[in-house]
C-alpha atoms as a PDB file:
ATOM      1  CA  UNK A   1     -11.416-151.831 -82.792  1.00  0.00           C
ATOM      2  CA  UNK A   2      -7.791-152.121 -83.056  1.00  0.00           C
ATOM      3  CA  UNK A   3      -6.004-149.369 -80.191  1.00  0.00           C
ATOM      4  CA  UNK A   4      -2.698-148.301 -81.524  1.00  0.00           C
ATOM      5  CA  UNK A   5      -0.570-145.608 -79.738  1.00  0.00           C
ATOM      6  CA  UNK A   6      -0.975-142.282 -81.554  1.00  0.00           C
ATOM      7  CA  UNK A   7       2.704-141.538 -81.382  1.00  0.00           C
ATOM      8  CA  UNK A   8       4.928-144.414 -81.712  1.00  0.00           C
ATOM      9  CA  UNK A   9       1.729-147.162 -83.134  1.00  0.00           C
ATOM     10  CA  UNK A  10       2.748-149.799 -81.081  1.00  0.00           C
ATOM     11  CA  UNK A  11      -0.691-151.937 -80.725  1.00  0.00           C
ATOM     12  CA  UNK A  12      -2.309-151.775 -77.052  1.00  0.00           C
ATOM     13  CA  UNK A  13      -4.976-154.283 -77.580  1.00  0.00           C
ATOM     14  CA  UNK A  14      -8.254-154.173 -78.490  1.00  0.00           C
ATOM     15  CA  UNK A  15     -11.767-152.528 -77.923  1.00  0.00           C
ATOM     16  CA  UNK A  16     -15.231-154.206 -78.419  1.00  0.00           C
ATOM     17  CA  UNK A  17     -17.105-152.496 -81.516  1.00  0.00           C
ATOM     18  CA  UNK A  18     -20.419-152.244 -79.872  1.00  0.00           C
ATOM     19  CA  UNK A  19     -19.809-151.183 -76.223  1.00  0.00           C
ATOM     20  CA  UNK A  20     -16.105-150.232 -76.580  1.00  0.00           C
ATOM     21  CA  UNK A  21     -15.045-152.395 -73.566  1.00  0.00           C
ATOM     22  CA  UNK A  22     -11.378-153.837 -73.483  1.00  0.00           C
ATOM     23  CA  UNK A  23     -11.810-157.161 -74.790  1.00  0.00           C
ATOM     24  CA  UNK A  24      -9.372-160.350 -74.235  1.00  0.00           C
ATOM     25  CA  UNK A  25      -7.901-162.391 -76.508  1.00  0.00           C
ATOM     26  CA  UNK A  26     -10.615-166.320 -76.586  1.00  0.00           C
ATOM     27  CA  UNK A  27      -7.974-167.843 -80.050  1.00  0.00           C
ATOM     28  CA  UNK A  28      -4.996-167.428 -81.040  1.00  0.00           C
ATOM     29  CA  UNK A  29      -4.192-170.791 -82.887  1.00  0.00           C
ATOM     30  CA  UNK A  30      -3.163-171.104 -86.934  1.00  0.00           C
ATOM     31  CA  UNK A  31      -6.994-171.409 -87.935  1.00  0.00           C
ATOM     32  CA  UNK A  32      -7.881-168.246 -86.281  1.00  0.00           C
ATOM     33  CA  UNK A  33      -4.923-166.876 -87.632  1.00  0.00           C
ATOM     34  CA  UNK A  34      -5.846-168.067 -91.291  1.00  0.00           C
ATOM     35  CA  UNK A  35      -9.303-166.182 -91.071  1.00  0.00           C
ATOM     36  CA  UNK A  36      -8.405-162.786 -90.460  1.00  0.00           C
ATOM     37  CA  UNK A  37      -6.350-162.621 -87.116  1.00  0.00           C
ATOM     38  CA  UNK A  38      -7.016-163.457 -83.308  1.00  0.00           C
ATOM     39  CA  UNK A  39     -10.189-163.743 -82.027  1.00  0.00           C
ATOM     40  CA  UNK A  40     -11.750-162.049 -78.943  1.00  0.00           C
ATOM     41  CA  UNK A  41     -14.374-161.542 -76.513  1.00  0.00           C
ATOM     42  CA  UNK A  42     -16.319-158.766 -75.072  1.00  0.00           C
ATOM     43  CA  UNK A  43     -16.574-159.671 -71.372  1.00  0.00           C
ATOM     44  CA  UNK A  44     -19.204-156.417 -70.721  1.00  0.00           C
ATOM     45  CA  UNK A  45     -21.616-157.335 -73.891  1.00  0.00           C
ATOM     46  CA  UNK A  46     -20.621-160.813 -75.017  1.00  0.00           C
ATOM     47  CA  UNK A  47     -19.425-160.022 -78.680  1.00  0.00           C
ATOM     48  CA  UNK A  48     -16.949-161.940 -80.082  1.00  0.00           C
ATOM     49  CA  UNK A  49     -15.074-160.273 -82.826  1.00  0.00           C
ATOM     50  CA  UNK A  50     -12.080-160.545 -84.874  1.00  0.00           C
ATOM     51  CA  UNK A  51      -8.621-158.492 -84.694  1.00  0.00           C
ATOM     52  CA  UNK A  52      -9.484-154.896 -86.470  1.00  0.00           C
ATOM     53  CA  UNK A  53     -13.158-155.369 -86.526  1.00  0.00           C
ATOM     54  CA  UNK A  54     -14.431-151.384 -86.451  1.00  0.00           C
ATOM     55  CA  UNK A  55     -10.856-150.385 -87.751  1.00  0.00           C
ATOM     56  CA  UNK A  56      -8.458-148.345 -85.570  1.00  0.00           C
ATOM     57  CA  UNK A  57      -8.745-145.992 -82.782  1.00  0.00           C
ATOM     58  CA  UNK A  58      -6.111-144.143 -80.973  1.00  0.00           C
ATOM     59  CA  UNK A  59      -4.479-143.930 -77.526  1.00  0.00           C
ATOM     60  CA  UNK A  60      -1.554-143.885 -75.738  1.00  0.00           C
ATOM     61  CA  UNK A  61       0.882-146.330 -74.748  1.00  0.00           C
ATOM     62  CA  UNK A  62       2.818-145.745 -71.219  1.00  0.00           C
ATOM     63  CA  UNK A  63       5.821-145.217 -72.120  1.00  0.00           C
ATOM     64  CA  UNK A  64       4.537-142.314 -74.714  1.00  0.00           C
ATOM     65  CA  UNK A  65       2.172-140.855 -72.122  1.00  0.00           C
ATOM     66  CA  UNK A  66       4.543-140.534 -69.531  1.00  0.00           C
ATOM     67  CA  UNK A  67       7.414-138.520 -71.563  1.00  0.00           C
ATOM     68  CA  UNK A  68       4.061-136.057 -72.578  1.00  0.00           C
ATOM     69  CA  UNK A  69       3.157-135.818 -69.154  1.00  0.00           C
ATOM     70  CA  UNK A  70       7.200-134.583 -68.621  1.00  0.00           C
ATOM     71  CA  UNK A  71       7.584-132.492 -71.366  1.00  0.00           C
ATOM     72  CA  UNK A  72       4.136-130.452 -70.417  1.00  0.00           C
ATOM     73  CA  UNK A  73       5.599-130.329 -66.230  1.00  0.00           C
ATOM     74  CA  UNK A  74       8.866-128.669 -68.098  1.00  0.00           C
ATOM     75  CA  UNK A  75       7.456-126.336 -70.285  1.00  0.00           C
ATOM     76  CA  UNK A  76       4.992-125.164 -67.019  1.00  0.00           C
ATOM     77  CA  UNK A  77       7.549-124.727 -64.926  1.00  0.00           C
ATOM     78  CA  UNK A  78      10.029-122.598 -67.896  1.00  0.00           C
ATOM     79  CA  UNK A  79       6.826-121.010 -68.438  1.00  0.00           C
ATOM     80  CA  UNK A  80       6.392-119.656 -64.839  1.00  0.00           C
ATOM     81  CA  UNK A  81      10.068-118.274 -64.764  1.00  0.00           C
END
């Protein structure tokens, strides 16, 4: 599964279909490329999978997460006044 941040889609990586464990990149050459994207490996279950196999799921990036994380301090603290 493809992660993609829920607010500004950049692509964080991606997540092993069966077991949902991060998974590294194993190809990234022209051939791989020609078949349907990179190719990666599940180190937790073994799977090797292609880029977007299980479609998309969301997260957050760290950029996107910390300005959330501000915004929710502020509106506490304007909340407690």
């Amino acid at each position: 599964m493809t992660r993609v941040c829920v607010q500004c889609k950049e692509v964080l990586g991606e997540k092993c279909v069966r077991c949902g464990t991060e998974a590294v990149t194993i190809h990234a050459d022209q051939q791989s490329n020609a078949h349907g994207g990179q190719e990666f490996k599940c180190h937790a279950c073994g799977h090797r999978f292609r880029q977007g196999e299980g479609g998309e799921t969301g997260g957050m990036c760290e950029p996107c997460f910390d300005a959330a994380l501000r915004k929710a301090h502020e509106q506490e603290k304007a909340g407690r006044r």
